[in-house]
C-alpha atoms as a PDB file:
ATOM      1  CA  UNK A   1      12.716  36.330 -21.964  1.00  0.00           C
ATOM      2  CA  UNK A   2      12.095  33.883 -19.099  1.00  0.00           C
ATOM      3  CA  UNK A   3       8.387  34.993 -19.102  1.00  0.00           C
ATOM      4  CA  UNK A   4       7.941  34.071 -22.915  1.00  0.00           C
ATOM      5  CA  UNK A   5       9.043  30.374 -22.306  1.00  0.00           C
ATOM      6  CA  UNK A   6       6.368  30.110 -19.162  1.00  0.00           C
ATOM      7  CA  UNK A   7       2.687  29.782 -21.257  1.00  0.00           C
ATOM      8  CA  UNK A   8       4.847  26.834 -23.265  1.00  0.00           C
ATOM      9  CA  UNK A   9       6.156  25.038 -20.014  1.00  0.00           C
ATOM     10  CA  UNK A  10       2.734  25.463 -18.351  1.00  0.00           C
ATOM     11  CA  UNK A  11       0.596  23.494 -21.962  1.00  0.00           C
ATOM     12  CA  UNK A  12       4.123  20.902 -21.512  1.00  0.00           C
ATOM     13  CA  UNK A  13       2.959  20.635 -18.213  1.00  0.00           C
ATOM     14  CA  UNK A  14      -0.451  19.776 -18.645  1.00  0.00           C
ATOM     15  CA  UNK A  15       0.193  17.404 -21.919  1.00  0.00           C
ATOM     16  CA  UNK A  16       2.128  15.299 -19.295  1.00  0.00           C
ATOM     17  CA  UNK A  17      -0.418  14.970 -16.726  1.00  0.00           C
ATOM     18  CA  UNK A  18      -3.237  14.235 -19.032  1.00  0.00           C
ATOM     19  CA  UNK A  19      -1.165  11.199 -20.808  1.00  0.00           C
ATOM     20  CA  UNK A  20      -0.768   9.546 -17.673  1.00  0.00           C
ATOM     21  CA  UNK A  21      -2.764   6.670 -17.444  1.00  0.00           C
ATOM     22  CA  UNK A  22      -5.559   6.929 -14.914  1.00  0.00           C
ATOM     23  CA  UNK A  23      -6.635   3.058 -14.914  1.00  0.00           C
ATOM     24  CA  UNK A  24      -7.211   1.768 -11.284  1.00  0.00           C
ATOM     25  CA  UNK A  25      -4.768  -0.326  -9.349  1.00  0.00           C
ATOM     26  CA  UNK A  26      -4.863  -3.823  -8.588  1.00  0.00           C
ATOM     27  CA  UNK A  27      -4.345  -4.489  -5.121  1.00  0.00           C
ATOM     28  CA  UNK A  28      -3.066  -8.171  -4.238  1.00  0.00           C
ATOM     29  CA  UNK A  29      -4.517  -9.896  -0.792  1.00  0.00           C
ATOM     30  CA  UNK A  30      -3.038  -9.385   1.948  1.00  0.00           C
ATOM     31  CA  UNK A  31      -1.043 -12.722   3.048  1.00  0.00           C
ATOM     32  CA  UNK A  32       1.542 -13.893   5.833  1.00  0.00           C
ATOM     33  CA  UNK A  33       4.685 -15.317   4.615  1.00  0.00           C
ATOM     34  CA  UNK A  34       5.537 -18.751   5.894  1.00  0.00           C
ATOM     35  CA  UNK A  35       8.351 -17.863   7.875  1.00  0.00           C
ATOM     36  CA  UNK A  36       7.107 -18.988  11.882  1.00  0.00           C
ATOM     37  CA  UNK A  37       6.113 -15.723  12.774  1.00  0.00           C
ATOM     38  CA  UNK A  38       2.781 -16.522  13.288  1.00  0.00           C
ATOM     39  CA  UNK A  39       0.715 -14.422  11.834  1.00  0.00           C
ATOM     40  CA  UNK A  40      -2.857 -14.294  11.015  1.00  0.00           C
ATOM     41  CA  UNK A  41      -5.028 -12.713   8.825  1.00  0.00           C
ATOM     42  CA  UNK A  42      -8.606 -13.001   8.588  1.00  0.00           C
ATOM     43  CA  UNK A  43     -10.398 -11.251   6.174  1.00  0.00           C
ATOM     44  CA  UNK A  44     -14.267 -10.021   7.138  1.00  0.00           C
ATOM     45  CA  UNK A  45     -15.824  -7.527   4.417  1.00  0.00           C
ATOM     46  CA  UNK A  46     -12.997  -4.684   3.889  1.00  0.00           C
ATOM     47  CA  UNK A  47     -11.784  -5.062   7.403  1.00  0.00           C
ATOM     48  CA  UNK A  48      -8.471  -7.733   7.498  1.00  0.00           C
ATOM     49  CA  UNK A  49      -8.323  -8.444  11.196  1.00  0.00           C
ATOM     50  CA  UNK A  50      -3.943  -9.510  11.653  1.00  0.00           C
ATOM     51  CA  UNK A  51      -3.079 -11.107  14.734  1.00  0.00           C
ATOM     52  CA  UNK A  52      -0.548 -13.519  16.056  1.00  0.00           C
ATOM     53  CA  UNK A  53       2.810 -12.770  14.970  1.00  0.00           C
ATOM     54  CA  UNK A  54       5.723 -13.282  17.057  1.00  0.00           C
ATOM     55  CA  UNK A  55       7.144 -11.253  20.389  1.00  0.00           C
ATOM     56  CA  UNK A  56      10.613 -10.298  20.385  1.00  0.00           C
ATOM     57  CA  UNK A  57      13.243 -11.859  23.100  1.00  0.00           C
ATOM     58  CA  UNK A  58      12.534  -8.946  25.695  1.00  0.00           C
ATOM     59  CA  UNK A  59       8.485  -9.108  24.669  1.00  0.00           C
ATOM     60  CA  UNK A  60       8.607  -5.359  23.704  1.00  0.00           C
ATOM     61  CA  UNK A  61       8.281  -5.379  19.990  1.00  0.00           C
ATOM     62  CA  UNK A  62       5.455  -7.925  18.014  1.00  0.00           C
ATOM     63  CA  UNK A  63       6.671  -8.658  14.698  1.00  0.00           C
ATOM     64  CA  UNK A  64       4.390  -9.635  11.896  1.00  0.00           C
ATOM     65  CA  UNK A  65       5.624 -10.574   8.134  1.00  0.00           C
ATOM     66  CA  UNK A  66       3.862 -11.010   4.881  1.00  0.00           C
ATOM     67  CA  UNK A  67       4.614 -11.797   1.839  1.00  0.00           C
ATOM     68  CA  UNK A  68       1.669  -9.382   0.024  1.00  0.00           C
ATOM     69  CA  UNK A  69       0.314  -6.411   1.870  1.00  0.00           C
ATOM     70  CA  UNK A  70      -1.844  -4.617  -0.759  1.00  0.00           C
ATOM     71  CA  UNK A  71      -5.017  -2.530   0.342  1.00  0.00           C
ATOM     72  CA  UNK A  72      -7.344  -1.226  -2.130  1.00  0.00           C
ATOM     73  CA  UNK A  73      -9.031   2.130  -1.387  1.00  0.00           C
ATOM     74  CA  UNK A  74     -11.666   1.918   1.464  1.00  0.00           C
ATOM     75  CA  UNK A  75     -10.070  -1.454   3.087  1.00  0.00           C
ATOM     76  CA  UNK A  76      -8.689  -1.853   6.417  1.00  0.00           C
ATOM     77  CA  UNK A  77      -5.790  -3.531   8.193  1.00  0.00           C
ATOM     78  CA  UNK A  78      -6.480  -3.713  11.751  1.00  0.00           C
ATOM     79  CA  UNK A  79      -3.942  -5.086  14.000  1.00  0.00           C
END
């Protein structure tokens, strides 16, 4: 019985995945927020080049903070 309901699930299935719309994404820029931390970004082709941010009390962590980080396929953040 279990069998019978599989060819069914399988065309469910596949009516899903093909209604899903398939319309690129829409990346926003990637910005720093303006909270003293810093931080930089500078933008050169589809490399964004961050620097600056902020070192923590004990200078073992750097923090960074933005208020968009979107990348679109084949761009780079580099830190």
């Amino acid at each position: 019985m279990i069998n019978s309901k599989l060819p069914w699930l399988g065309l469910l299935f596949l009516a899903g995945w093909f209604s899903v719309p398939t319309s690129p994404a829409i990346a926003q820029p990637i910005s720093p927020a303006p909270d003293g931390t810093n931080t930089l970004v500078t933008p050169s082709g589809n490399r964004y080049d961050i620097s600056g941010g902020s070192l923590s009390g004990d200078k073992a962590n750097l923090f960074h903070s933005f208020t968009q980080f979107n990348l679109n396929e084949g761009q780079i953040a580099n830190f």
